[in-house]
N, C-alpha and C. Protein backbone atom coordinates (compact mmCIF):
# COMPACT_ATOMS: atom_id res chain seq x y z
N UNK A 1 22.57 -12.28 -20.08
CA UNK A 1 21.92 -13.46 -19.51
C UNK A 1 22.50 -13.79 -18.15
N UNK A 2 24.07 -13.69 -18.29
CA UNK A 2 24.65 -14.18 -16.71
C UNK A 2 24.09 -12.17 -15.57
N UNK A 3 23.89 -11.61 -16.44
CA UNK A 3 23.48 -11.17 -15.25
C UNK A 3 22.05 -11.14 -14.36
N UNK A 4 21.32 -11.67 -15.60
CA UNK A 4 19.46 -11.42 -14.92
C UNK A 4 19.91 -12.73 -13.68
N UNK A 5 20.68 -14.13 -14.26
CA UNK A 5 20.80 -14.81 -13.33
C UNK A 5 21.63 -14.86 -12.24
N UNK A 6 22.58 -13.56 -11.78
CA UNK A 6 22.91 -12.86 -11.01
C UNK A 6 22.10 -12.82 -9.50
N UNK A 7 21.12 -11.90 -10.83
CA UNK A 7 20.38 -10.89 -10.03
C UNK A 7 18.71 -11.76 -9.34
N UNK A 8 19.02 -13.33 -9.85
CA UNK A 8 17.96 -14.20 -9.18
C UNK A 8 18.66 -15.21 -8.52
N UNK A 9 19.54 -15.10 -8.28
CA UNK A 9 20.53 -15.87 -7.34
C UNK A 9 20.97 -15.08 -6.13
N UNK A 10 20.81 -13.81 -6.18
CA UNK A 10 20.81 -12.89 -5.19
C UNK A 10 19.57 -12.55 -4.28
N UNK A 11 18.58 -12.62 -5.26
CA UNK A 11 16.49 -12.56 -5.34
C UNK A 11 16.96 -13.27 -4.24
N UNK A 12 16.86 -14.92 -4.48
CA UNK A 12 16.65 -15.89 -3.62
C UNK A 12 17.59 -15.89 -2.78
N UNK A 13 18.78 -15.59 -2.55
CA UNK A 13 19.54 -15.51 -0.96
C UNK A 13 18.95 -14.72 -0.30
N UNK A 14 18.30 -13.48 -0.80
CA UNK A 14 18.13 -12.31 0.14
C UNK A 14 16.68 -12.53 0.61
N UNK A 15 15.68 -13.52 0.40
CA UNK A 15 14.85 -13.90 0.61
C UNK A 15 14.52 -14.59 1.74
N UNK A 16 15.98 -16.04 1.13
CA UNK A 16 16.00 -16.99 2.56
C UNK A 16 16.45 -16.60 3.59
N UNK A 17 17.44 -15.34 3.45
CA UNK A 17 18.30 -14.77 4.97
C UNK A 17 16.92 -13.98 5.66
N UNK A 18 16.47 -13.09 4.67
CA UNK A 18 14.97 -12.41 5.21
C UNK A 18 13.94 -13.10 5.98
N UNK A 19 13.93 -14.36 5.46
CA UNK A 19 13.16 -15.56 6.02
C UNK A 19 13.34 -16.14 7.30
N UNK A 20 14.51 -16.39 7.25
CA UNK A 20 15.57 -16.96 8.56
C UNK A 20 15.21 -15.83 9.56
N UNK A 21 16.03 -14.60 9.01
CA UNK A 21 15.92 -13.33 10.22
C UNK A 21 14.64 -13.64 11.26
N UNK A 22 15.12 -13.60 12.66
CA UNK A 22 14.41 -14.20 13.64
C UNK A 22 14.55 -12.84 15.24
N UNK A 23 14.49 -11.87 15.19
CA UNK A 23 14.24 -11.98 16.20
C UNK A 23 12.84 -11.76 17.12
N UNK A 24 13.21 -11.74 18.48
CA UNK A 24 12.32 -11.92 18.81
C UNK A 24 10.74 -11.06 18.67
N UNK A 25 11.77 -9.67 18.92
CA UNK A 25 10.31 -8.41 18.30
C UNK A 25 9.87 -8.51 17.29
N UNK A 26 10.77 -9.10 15.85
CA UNK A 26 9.97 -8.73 14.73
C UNK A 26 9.32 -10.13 14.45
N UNK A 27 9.34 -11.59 15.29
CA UNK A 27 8.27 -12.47 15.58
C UNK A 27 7.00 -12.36 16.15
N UNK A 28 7.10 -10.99 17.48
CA UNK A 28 5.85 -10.68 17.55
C UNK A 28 5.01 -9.61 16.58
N UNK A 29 6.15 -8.81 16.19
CA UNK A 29 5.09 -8.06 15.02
C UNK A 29 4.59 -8.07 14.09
N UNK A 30 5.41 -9.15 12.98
CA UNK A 30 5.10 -9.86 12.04
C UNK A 30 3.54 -9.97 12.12
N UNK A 31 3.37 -11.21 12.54
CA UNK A 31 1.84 -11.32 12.80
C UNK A 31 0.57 -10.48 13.01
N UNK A 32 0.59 -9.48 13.46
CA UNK A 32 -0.03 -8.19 13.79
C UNK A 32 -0.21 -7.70 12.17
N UNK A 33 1.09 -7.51 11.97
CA UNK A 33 1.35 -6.25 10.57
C UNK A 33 0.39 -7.49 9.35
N UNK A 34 1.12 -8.78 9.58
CA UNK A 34 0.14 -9.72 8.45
C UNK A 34 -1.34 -9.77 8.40
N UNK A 35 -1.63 -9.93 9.52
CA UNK A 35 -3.39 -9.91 10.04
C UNK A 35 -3.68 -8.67 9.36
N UNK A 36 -3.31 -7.47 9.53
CA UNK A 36 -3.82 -5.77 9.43
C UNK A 36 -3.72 -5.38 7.87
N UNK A 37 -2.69 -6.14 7.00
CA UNK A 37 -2.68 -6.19 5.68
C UNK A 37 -3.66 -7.23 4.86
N UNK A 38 -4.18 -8.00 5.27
CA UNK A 38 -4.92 -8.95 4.94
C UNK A 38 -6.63 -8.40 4.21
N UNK A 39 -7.00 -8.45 3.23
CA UNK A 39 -7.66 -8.34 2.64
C UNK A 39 -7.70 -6.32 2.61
N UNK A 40 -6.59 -5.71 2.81
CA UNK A 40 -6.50 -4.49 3.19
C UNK A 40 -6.82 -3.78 3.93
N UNK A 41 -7.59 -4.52 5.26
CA UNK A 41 -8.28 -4.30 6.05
C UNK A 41 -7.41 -2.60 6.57
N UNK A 42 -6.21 -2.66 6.69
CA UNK A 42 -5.66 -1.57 7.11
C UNK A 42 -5.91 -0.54 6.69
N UNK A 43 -5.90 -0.43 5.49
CA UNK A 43 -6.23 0.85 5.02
C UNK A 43 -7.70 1.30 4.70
N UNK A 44 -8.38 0.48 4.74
CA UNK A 44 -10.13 0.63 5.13
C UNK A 44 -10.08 1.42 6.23
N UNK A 45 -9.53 0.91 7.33
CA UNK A 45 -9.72 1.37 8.74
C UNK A 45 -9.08 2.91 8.58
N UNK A 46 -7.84 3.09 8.10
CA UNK A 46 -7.13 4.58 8.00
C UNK A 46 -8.07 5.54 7.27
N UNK A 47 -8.35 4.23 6.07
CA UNK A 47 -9.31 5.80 5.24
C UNK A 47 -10.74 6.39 6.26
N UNK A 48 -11.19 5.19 6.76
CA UNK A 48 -12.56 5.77 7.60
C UNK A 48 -11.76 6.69 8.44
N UNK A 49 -10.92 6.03 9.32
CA UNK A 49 -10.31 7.28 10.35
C UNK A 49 -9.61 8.71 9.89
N UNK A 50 -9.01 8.60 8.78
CA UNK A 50 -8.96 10.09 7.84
C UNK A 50 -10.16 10.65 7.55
N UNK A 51 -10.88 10.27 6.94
CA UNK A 51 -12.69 10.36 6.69
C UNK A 51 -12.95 11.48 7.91
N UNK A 52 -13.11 10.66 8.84
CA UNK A 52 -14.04 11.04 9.97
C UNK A 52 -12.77 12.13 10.94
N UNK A 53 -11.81 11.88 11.07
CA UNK A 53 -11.02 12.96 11.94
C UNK A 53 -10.25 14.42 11.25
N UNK A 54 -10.14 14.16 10.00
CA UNK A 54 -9.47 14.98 8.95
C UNK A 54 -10.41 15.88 8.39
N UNK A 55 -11.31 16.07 8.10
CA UNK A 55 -11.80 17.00 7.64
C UNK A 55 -12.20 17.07 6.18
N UNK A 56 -12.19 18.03 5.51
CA UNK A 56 -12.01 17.94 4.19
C UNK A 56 -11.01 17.11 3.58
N UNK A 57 -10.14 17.51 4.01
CA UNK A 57 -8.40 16.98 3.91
C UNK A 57 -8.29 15.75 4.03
N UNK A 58 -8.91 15.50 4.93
CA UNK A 58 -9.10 13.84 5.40
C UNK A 58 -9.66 13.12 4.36
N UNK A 59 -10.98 13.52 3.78
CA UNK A 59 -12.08 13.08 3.42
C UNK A 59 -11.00 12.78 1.86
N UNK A 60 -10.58 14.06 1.07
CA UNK A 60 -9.91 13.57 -0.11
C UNK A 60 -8.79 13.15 -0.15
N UNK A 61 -8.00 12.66 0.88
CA UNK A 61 -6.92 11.80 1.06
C UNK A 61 -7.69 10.89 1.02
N UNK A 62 -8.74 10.49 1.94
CA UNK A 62 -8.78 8.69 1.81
C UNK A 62 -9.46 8.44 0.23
N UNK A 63 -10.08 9.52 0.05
CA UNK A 63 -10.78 8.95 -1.22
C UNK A 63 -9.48 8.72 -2.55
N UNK A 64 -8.26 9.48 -2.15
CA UNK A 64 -7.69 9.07 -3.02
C UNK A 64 -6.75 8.04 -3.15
N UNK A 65 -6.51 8.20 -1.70
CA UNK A 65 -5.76 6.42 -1.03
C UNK A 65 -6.76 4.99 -1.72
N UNK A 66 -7.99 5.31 -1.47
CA UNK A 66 -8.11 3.92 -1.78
C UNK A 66 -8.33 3.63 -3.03
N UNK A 67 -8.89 4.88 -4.06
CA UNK A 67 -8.86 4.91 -5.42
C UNK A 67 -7.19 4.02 -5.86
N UNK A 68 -6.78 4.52 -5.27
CA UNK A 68 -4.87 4.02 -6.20
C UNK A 68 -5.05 2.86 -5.43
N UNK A 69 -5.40 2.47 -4.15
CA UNK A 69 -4.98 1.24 -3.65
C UNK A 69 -6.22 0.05 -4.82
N UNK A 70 -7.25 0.25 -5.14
CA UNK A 70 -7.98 0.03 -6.25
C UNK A 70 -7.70 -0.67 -7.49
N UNK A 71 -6.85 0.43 -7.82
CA UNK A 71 -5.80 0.49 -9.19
C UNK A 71 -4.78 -0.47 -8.94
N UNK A 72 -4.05 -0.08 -7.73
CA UNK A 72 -3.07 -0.99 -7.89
C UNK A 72 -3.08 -2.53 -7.69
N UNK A 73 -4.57 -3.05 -7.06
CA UNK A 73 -4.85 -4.36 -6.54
C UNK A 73 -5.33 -5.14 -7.76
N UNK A 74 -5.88 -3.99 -8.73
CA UNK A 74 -6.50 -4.73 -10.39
C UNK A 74 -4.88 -4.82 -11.04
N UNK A 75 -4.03 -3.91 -11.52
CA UNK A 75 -2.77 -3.53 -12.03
C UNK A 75 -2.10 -4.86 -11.42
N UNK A 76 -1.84 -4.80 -10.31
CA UNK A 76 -1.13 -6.22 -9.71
C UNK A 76 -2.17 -7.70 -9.99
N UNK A 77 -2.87 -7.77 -9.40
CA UNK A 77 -3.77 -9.15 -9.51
C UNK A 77 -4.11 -9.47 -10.59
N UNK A 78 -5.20 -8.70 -11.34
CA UNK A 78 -5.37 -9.17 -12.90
C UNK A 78 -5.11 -9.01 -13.76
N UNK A 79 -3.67 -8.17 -14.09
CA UNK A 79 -2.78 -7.51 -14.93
C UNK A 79 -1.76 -8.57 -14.85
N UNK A 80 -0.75 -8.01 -14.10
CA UNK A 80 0.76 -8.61 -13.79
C UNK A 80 1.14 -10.28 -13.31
N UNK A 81 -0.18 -10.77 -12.81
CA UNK A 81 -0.03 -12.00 -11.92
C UNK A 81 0.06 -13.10 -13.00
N UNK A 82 -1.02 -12.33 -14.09
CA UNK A 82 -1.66 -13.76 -15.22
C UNK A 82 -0.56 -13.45 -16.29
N UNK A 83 -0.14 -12.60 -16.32
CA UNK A 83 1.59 -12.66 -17.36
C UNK A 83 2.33 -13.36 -16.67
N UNK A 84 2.76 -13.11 -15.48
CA UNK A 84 4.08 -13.62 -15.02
C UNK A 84 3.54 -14.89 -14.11
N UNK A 85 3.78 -15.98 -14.05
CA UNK A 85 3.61 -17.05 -13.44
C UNK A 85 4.80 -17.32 -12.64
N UNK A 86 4.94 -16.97 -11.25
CA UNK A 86 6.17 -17.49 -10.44
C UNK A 86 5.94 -17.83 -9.11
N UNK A 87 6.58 -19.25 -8.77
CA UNK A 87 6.42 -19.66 -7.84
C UNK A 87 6.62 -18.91 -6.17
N UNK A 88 6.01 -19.31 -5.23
CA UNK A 88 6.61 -18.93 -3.96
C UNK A 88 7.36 -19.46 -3.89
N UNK A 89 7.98 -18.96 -2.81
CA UNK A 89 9.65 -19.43 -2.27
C UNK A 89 9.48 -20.54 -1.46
N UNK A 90 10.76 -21.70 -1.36
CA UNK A 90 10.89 -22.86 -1.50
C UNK A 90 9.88 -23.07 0.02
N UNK A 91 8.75 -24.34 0.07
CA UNK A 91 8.32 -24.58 1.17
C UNK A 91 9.22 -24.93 2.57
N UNK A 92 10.57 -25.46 1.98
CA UNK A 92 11.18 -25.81 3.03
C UNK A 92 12.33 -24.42 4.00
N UNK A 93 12.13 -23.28 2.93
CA UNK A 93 12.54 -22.29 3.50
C UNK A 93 11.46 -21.63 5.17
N UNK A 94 10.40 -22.12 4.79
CA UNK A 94 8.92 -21.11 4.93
C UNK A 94 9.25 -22.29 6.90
N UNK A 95 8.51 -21.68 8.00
CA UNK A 95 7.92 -22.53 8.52
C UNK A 95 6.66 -23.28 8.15
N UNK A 96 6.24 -24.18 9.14
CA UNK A 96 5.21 -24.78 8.31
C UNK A 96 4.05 -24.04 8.28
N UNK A 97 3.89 -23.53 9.47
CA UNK A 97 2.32 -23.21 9.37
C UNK A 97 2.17 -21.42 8.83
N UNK A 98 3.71 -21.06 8.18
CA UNK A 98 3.75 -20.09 7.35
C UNK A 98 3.27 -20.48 5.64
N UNK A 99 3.83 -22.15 5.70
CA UNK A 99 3.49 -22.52 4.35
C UNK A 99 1.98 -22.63 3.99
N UNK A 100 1.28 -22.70 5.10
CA UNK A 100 0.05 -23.33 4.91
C UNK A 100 -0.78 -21.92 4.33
N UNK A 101 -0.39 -20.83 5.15
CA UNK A 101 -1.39 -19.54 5.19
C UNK A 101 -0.82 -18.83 3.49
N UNK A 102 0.07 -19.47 3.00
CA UNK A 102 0.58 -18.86 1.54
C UNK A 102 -0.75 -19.42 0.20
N UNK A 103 -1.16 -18.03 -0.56
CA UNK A 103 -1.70 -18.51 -1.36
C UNK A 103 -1.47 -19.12 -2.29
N UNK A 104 -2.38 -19.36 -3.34
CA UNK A 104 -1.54 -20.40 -4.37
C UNK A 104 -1.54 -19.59 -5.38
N UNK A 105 -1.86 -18.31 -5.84
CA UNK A 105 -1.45 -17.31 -6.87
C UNK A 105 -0.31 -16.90 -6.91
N UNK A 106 0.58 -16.62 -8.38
CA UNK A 106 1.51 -16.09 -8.54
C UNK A 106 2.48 -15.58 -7.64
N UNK A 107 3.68 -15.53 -7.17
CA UNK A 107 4.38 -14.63 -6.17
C UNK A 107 4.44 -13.51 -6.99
N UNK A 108 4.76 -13.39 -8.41
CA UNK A 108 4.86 -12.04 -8.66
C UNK A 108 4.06 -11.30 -9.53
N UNK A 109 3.66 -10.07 -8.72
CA UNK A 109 4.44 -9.52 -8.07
C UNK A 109 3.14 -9.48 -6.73
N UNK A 110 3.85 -8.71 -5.61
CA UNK A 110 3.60 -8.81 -4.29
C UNK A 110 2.13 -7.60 -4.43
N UNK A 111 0.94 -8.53 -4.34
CA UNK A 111 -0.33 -7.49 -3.92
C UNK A 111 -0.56 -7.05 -3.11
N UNK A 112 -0.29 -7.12 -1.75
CA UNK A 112 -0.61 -6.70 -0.40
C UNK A 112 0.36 -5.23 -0.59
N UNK A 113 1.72 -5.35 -0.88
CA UNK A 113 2.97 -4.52 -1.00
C UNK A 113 2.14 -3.27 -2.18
N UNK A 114 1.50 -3.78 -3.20
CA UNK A 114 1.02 -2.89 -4.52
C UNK A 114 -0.10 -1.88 -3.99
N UNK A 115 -0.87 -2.69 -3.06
CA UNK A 115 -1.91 -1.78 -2.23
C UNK A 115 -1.39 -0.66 -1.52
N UNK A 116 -0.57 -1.63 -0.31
CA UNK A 116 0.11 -0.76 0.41
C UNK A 116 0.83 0.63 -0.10
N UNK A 117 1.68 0.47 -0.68
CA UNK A 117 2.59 1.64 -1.90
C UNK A 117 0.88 2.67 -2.46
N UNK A 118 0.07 2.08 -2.74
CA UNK A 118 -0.90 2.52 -3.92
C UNK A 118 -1.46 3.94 -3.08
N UNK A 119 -1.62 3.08 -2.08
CA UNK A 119 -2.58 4.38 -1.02
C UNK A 119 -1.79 4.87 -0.31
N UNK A 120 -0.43 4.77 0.82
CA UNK A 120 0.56 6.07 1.02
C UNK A 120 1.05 6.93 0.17
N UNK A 121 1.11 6.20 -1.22
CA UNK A 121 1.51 7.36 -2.48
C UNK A 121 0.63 8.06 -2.33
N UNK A 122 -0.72 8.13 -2.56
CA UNK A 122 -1.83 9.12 -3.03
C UNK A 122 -2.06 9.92 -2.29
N UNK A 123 -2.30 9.51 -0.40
CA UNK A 123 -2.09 10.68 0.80
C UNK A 123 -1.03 11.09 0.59
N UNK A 124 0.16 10.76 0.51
CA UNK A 124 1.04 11.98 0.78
C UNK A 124 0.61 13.21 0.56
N UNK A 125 0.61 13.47 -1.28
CA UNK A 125 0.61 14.91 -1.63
C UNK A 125 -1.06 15.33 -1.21
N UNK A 126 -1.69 15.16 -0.37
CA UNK A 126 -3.08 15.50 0.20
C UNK A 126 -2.75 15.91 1.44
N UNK A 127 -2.09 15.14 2.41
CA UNK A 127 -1.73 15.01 3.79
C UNK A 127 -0.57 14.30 4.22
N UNK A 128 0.74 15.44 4.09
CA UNK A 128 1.87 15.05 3.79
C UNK A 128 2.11 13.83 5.45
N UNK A 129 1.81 14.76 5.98
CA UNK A 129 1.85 13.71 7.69
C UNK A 129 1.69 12.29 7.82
N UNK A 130 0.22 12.24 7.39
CA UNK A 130 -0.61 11.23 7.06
C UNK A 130 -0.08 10.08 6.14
N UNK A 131 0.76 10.72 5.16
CA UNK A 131 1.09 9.94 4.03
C UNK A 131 2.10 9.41 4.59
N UNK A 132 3.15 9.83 5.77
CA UNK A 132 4.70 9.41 5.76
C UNK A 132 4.18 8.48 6.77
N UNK A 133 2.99 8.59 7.76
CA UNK A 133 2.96 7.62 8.83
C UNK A 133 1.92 5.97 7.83
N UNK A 134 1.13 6.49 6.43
CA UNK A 134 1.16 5.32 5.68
C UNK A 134 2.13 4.30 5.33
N UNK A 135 3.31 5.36 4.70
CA UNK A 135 4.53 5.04 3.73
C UNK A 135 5.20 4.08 5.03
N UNK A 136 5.26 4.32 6.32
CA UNK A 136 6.19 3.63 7.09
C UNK A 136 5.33 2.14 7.60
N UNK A 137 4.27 2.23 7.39
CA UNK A 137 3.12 1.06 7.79
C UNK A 137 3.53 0.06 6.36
N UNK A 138 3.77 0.79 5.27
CA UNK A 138 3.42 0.09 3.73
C UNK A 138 4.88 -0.65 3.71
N UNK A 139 5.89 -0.01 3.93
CA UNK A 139 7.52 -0.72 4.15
C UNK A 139 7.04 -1.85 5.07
N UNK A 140 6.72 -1.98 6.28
CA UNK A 140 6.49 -2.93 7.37
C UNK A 140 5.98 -4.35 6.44
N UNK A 141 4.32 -3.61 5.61
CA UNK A 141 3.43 -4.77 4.95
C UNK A 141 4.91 -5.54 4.01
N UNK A 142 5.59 -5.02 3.40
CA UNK A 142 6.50 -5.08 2.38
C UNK A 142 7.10 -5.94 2.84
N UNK A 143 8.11 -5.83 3.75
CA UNK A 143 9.37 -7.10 4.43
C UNK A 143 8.37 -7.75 5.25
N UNK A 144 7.07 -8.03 5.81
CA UNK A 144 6.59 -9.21 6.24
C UNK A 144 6.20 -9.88 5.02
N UNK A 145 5.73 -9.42 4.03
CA UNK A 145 5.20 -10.23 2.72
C UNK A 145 6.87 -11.06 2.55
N UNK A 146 7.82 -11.12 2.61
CA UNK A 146 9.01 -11.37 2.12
C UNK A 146 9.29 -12.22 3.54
N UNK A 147 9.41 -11.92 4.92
CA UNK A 147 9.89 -12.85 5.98
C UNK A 147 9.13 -13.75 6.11
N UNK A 148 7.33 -13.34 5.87
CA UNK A 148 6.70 -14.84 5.91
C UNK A 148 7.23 -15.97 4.77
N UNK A 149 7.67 -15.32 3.90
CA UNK A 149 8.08 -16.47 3.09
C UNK A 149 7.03 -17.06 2.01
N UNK A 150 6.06 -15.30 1.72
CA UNK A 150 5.19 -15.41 0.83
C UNK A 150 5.74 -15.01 -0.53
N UNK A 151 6.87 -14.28 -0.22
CA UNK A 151 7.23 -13.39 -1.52
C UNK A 151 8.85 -13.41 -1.63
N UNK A 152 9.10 -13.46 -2.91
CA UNK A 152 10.58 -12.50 -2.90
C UNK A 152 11.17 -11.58 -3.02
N UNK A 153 11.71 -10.59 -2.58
CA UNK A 153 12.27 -9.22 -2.29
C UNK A 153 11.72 -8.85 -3.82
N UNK A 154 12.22 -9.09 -4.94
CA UNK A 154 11.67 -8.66 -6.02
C UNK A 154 10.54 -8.21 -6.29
N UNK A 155 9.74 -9.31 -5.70
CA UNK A 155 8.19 -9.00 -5.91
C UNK A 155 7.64 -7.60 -5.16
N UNK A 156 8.01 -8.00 -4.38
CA UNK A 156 7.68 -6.86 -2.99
C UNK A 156 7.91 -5.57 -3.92
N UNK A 157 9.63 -5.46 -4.58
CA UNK A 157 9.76 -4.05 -5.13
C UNK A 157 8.97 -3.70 -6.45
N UNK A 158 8.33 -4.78 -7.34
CA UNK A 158 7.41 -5.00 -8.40
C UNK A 158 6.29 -4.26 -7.52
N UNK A 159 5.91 -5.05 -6.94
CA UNK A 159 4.66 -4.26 -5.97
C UNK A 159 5.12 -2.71 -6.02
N UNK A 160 5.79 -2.37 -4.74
CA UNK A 160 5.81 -0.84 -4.84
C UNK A 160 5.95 -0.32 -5.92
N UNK A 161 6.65 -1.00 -6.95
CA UNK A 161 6.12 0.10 -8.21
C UNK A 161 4.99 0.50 -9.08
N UNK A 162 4.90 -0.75 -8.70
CA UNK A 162 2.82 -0.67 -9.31
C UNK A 162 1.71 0.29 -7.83
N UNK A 163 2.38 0.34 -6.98
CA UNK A 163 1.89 1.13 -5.90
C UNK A 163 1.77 2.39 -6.43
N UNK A 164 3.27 2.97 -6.59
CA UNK A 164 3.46 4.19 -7.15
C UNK A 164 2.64 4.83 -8.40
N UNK A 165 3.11 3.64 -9.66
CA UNK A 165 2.32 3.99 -10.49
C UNK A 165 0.66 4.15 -10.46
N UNK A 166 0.02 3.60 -9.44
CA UNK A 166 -1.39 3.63 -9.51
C UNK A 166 -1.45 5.16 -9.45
N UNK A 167 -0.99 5.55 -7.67
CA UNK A 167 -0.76 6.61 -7.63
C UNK A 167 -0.67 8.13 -8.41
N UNK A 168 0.23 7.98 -9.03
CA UNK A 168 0.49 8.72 -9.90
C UNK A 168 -0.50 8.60 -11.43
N UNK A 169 -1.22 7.60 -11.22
CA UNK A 169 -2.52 7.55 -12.53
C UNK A 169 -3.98 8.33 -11.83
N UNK A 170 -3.91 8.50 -10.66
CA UNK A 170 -4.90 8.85 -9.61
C UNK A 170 -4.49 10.58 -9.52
N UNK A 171 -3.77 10.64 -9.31
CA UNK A 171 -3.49 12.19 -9.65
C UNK A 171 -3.30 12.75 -10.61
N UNK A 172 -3.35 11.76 -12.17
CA UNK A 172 -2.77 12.41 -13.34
C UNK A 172 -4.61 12.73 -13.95
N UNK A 173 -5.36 11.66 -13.39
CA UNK A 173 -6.97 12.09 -13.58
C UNK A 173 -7.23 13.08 -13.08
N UNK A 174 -8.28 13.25 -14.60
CA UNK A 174 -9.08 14.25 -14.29
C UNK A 174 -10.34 14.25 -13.02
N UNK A 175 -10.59 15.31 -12.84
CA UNK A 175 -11.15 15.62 -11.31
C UNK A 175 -12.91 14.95 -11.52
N UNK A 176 -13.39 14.87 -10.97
CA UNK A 176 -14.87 14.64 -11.69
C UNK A 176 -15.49 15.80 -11.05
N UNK A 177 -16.50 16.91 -12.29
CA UNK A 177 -17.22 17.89 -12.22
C UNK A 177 -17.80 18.06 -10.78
N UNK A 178 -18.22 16.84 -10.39
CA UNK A 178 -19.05 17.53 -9.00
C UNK A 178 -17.99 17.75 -7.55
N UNK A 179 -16.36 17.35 -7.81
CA UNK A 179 -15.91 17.33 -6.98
C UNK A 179 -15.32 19.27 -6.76
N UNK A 180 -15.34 19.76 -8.02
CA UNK A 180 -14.87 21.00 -8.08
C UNK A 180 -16.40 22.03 -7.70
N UNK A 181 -17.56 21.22 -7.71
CA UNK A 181 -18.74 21.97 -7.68
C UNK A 181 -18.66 22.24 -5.93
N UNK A 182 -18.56 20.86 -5.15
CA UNK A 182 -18.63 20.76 -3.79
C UNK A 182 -17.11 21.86 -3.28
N UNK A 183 -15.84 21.99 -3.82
CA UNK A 183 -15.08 22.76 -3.32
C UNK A 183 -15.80 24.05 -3.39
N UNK A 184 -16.22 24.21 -4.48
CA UNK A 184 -16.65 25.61 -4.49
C UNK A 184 -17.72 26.36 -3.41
N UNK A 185 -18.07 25.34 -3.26
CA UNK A 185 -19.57 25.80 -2.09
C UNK A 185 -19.17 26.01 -0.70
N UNK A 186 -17.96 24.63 -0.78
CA UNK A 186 -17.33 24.91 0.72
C UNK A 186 -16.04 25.90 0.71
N UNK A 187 -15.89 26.22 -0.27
CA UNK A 187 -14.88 27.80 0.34
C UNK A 187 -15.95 28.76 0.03
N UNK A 188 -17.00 29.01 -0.29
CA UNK A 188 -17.95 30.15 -0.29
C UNK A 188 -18.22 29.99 1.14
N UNK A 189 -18.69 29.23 1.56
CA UNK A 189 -19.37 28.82 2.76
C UNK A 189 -18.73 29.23 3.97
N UNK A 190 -17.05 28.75 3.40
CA UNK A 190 -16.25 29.89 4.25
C UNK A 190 -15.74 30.94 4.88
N UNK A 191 -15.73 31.89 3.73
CA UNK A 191 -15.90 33.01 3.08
C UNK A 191 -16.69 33.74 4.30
N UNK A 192 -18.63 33.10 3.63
CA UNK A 192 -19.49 33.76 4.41
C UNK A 192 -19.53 33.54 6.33
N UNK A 193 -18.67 32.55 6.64
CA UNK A 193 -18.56 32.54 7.34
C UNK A 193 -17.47 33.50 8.24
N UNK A 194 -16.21 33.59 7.65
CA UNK A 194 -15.65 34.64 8.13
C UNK A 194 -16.04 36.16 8.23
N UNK A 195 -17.18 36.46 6.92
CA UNK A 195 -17.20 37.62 6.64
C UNK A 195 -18.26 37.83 7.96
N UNK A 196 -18.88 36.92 8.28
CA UNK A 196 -19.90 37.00 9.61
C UNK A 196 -19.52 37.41 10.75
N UNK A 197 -18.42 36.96 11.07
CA UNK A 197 -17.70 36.87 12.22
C UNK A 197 -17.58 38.09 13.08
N UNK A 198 -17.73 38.86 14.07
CA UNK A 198 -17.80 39.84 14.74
C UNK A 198 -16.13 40.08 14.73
N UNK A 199 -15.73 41.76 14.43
CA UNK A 199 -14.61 42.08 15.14
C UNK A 199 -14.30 42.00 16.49
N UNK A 200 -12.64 41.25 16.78
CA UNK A 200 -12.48 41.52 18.43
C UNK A 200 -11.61 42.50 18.51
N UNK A 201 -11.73 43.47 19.02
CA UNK A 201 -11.08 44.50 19.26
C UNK A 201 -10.54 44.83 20.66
């Protein structure tokens, strides 16, 4: 018992110092990174731009980014939120007009953070590149959910694990029939295309 309350006496210091932390760059970026996480708008935008610049590769990375980001926004929101009932962190920690933009659902655990985690997990093993320049966007969403003074470090790491786990439920599914029908056509397609190809000699 003295240690869970340890380990929420620590929650909440490392929250308010996170909170406090002020400088000046990560005041202007904050805001940016909050706006771009906001209704997930971010990763809408990545998956179209994987979509459309990536290729095949592209196309089943985003489809599987947003599948887990999916998973993990139901898994977090209407799973985890309506068990655990916990407050945000103290208003008088928060600035004000940080307090105002805080919702009034559960702090834990952190949904923006569960998304985030949900869909760099799933690109990675598709588009390892792709996935590490997600994974470093999804850390960013993570400690602004926590400096605005929406969340507590806990939550945030609740989140990434429900990130992960979506993830990893997205790759543990099975494929759906027509997705193995369309590979097949496009490496034939390939195929006949190389076999076309004139020797250069």
């Amino acid at each position: 018992m003295g240690t869970m309350a340890d380990l929420h006496d620590r929650d909440r210091q490392l929250a308010r110092r996170m909170i406090a932390w002020g400088p000046s760059w990560v005041r202007q970026v904050a805001p940016a990174v909050q706006e771009a996480a906001e209704h997930t708008k971010l990763w809408w935008a990545t998956a179209a731009a994987m979509a459309t610049l990536g290729g095949w590769r592209g196309r089943t990375a985003a489809a599987a980014g947003v599948t887990a980001m999916t998973t993990a926004q139901l898994l977090s929101n209407a799973v985890a939120k309506p068990l655990y009932r916990r407050r945000r962190p103290p208003p008088e920690w928060v600035p004000e007009e940080k307090v105002q933009e805080r919702p009034d659902s559960s702090s834990f655990p952190s949904g923006h953070t569960a998304a985030a985690f949900g869909f760099a997990s799933a690109v990675a093993p598709v588009w390892p590149a792709a996935g590490a320049a997600c994974g470093v966007s999804a850390v960013m969403v993570a400690a602004e959910r926590v400096h605005s003074g929406a969340h507590y470090p806990s939550d945030a790491a609740a989140g990434a694990v429900i990130g992960l786990v979506a993830a990893a439920l997205v790759r543990a599914a099975p494929r759906p029939p027509w997705r193995r029908v369309l590979w097949r056509v496009v490496m034939r397609g390939r195929r006949g295309t190389r076999a076309a190809r004139p020797t250069v000699r």
